[in-house]
Structures are given as C-alpha cells and as structure tokens.
N, C-alpha and C. Protein backbone atom coordinates (compact mmCIF):
# COMPACT_ATOMS: atom_id res chain seq x y z
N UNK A 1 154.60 99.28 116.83
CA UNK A 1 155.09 100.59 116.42
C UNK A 1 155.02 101.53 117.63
N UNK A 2 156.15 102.13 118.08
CA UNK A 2 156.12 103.45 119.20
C UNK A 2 154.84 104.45 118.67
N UNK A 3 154.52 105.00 119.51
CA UNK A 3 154.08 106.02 119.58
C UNK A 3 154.56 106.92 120.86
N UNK A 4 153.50 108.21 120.23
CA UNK A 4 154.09 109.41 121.02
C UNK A 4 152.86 110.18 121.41
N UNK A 5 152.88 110.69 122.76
CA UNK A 5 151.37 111.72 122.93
C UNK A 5 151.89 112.79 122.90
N UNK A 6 150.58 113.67 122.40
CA UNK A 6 150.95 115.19 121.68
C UNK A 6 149.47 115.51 122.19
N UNK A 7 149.57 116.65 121.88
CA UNK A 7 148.72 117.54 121.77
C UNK A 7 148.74 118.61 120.83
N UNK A 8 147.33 119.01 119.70
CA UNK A 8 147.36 119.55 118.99
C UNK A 8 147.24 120.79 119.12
N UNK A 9 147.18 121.86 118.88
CA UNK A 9 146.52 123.30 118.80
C UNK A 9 146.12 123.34 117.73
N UNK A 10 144.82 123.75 117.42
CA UNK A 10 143.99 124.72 116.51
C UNK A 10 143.53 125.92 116.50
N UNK A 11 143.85 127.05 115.74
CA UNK A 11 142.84 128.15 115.38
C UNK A 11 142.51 127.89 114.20
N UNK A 12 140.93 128.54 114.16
CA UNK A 12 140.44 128.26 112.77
C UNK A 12 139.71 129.91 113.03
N UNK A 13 140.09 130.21 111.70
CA UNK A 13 139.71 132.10 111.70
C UNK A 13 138.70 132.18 110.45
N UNK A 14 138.98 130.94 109.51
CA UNK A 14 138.04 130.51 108.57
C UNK A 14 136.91 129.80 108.74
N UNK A 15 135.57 129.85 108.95
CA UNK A 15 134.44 128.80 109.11
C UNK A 15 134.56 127.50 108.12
N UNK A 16 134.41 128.20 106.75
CA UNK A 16 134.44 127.64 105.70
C UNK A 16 135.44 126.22 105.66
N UNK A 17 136.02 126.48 106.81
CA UNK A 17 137.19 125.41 106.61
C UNK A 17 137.36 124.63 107.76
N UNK A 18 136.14 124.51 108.68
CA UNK A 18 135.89 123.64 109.78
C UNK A 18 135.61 122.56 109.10
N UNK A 19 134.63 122.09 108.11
CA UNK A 19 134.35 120.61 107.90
C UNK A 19 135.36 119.91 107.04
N UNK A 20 136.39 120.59 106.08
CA UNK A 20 137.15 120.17 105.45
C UNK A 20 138.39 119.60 107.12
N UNK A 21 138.67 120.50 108.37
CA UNK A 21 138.89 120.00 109.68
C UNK A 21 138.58 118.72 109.91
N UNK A 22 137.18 118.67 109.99
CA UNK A 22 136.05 117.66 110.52
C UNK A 22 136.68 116.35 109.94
N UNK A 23 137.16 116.58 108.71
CA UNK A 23 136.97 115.33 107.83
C UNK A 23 138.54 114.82 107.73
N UNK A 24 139.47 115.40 108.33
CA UNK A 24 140.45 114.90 108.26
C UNK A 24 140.63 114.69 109.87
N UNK A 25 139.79 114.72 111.40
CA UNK A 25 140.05 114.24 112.36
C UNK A 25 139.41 113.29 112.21
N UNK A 26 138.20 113.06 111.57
CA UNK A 26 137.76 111.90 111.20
C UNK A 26 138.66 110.71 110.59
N UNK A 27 139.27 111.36 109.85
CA UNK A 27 140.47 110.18 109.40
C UNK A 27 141.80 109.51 109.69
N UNK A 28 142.07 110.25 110.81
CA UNK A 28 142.87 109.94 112.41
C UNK A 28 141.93 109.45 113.56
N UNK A 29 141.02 109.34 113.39
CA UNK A 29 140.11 109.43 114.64
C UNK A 29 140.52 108.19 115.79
N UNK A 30 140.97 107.20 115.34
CA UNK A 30 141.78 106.37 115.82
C UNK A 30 142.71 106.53 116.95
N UNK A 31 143.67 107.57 116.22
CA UNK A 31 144.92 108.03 117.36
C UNK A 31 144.25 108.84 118.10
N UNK A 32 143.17 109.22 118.40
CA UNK A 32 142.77 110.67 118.74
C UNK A 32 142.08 109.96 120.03
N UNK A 33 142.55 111.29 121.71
CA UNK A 33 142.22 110.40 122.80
C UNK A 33 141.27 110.91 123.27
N UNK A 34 141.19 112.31 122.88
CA UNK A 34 139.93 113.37 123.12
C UNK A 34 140.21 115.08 122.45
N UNK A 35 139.15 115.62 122.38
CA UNK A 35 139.27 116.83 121.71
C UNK A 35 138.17 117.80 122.60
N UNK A 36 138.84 119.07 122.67
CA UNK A 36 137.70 120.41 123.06
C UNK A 36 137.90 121.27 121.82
N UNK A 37 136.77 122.29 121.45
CA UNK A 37 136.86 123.17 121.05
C UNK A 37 135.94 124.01 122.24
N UNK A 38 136.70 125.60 121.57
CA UNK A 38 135.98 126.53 122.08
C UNK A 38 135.60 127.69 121.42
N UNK A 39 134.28 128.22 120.79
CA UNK A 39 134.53 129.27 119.69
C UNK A 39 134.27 130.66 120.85
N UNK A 40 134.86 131.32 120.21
CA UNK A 40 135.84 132.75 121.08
C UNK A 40 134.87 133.50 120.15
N UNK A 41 133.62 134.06 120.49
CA UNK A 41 132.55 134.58 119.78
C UNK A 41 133.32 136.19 119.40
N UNK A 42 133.70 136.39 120.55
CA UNK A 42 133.98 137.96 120.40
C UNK A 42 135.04 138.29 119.41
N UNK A 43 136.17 136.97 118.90
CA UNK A 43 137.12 137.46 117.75
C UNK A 43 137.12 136.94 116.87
N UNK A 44 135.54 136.13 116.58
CA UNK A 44 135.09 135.14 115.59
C UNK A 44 136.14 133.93 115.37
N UNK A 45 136.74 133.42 116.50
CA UNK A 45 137.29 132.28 115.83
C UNK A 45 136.94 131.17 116.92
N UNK A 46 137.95 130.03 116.61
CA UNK A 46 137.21 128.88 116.91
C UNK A 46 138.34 128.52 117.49
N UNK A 47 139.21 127.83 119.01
CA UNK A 47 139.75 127.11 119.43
C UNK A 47 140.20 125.66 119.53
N UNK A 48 140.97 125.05 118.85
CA UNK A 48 140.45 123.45 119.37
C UNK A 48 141.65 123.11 119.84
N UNK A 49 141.76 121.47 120.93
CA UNK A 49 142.97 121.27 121.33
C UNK A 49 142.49 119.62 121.14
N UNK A 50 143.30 118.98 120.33
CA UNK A 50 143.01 117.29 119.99
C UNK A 50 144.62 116.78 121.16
N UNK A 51 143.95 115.98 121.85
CA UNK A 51 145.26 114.70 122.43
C UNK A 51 145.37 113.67 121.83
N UNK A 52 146.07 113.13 121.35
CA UNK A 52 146.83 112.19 120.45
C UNK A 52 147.48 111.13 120.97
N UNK A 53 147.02 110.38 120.41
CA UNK A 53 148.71 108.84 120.93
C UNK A 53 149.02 107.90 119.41
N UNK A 54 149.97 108.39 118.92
CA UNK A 54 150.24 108.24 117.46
C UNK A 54 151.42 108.00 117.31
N UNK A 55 151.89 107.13 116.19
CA UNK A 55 153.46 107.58 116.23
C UNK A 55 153.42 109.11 115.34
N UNK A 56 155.01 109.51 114.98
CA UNK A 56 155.07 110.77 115.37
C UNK A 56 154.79 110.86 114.00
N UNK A 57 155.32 110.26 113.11
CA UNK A 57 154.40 110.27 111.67
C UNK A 57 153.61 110.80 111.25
N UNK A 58 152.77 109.95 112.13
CA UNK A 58 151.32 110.31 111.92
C UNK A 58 150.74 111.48 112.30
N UNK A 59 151.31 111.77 113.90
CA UNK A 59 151.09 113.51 114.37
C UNK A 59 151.03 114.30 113.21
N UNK A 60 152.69 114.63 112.76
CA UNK A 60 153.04 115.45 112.07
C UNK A 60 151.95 115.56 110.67
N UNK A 61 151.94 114.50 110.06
CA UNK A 61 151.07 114.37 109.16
C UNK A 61 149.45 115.18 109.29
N UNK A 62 149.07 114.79 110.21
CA UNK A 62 147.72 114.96 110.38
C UNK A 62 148.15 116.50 111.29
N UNK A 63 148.90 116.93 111.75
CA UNK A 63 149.14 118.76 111.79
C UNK A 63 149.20 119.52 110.59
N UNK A 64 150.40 118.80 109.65
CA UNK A 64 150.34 119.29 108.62
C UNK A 64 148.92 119.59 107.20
N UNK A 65 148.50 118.57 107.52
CA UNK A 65 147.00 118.48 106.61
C UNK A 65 146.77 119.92 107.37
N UNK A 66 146.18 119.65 108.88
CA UNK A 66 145.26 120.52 108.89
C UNK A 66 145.76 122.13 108.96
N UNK A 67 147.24 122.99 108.72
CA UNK A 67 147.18 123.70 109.24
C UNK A 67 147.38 124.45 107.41
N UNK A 68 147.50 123.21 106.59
CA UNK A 68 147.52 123.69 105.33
C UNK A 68 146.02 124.26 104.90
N UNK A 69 145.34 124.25 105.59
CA UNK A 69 143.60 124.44 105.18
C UNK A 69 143.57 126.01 105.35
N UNK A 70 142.73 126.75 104.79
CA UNK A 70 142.77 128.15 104.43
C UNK A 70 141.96 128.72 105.73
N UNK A 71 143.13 129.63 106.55
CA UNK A 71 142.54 130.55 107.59
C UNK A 71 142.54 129.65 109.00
N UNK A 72 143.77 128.64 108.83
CA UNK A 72 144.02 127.71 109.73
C UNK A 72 144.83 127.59 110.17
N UNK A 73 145.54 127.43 111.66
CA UNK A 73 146.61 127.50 111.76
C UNK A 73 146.88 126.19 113.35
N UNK A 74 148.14 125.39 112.98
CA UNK A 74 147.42 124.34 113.64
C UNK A 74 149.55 123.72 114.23
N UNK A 75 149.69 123.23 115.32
CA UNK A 75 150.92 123.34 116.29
C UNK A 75 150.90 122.13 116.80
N UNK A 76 151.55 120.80 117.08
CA UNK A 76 151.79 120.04 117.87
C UNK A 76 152.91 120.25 118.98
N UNK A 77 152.76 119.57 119.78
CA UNK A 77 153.22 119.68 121.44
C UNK A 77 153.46 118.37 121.40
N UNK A 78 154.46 117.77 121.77
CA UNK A 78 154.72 116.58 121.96
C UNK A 78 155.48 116.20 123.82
N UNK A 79 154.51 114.82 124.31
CA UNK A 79 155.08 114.87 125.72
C UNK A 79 156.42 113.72 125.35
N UNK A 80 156.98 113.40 126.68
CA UNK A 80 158.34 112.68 126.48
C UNK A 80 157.50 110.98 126.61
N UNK A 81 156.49 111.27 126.95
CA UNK A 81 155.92 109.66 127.19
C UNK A 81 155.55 109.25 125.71
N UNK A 82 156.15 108.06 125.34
CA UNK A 82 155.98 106.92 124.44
C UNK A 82 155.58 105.58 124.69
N UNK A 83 154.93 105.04 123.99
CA UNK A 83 154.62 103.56 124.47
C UNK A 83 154.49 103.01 122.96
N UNK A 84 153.69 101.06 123.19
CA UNK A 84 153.72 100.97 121.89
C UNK A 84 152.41 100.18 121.49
C-alpha cells in the first residue's frame, strides 16, 4: 500500500481533551515517525506537530478524529514523497 508523509498540526485550547488526543495517537501510533509538543503557558494552550508515513487514508482519518475533539483544532501538510 503507498503511503504518504505529512505532518500534523495541533492546537489544543481544551486540556480536558488532551487524553481523549493521547488515545487516538495511540491508535495510529504505528504510522507515527515522531511527535513534539509545546505548551505556550502564556495563552494556555498546547502545540503539537506529529510526522506521519501513512497512506493518505489513514492521515486524513486520524486528522479528522482529532480535530473533531472539543477545543481542538488539528491540519495536515502533506510532502510530495511517497513510498510503499
């Protein structure tokens, strides 16, 4: 199966809704090549950026979960490199 590398964006402006996060990178954790967060104390929120090698399916999927989560807001970036 192709895949595709991406990169995710996260803001999370909700706390409450980091582990319900947690638990769905957990369930990609597979495609997932590395992740930072950074929490931005001064505007109470939380940064994260996940790299990916997935097909695009699956990206989309696992953006969509997470940006449906309350006080979340979440963007894929996709590069032109594919492999399989």
């Amino acid at each position: 199966m192709e895949t595709r590398v991406a990169v995710i964006s996260i803001i999370i402006e909700n706390p409450e809704s980091v582990q319900a996060m947690n638990e769905i990178l957990h369930q990609y954790g597979e495609y997932i090549i590395g992740r930072m967060g950074i929490p931005y104390r001064a505007k109470g929120i939380n940064i994260i950026s996940i790299a990916i090698d997935a097909p695009q399916d699956v990206i989309s999927a696992m953006s969509g979960k997470i940006g449906k989560l309350k006080g979340v807001s979440s963007k894929a970036a996709y590069s032109n490199v594919s492999g399989k």
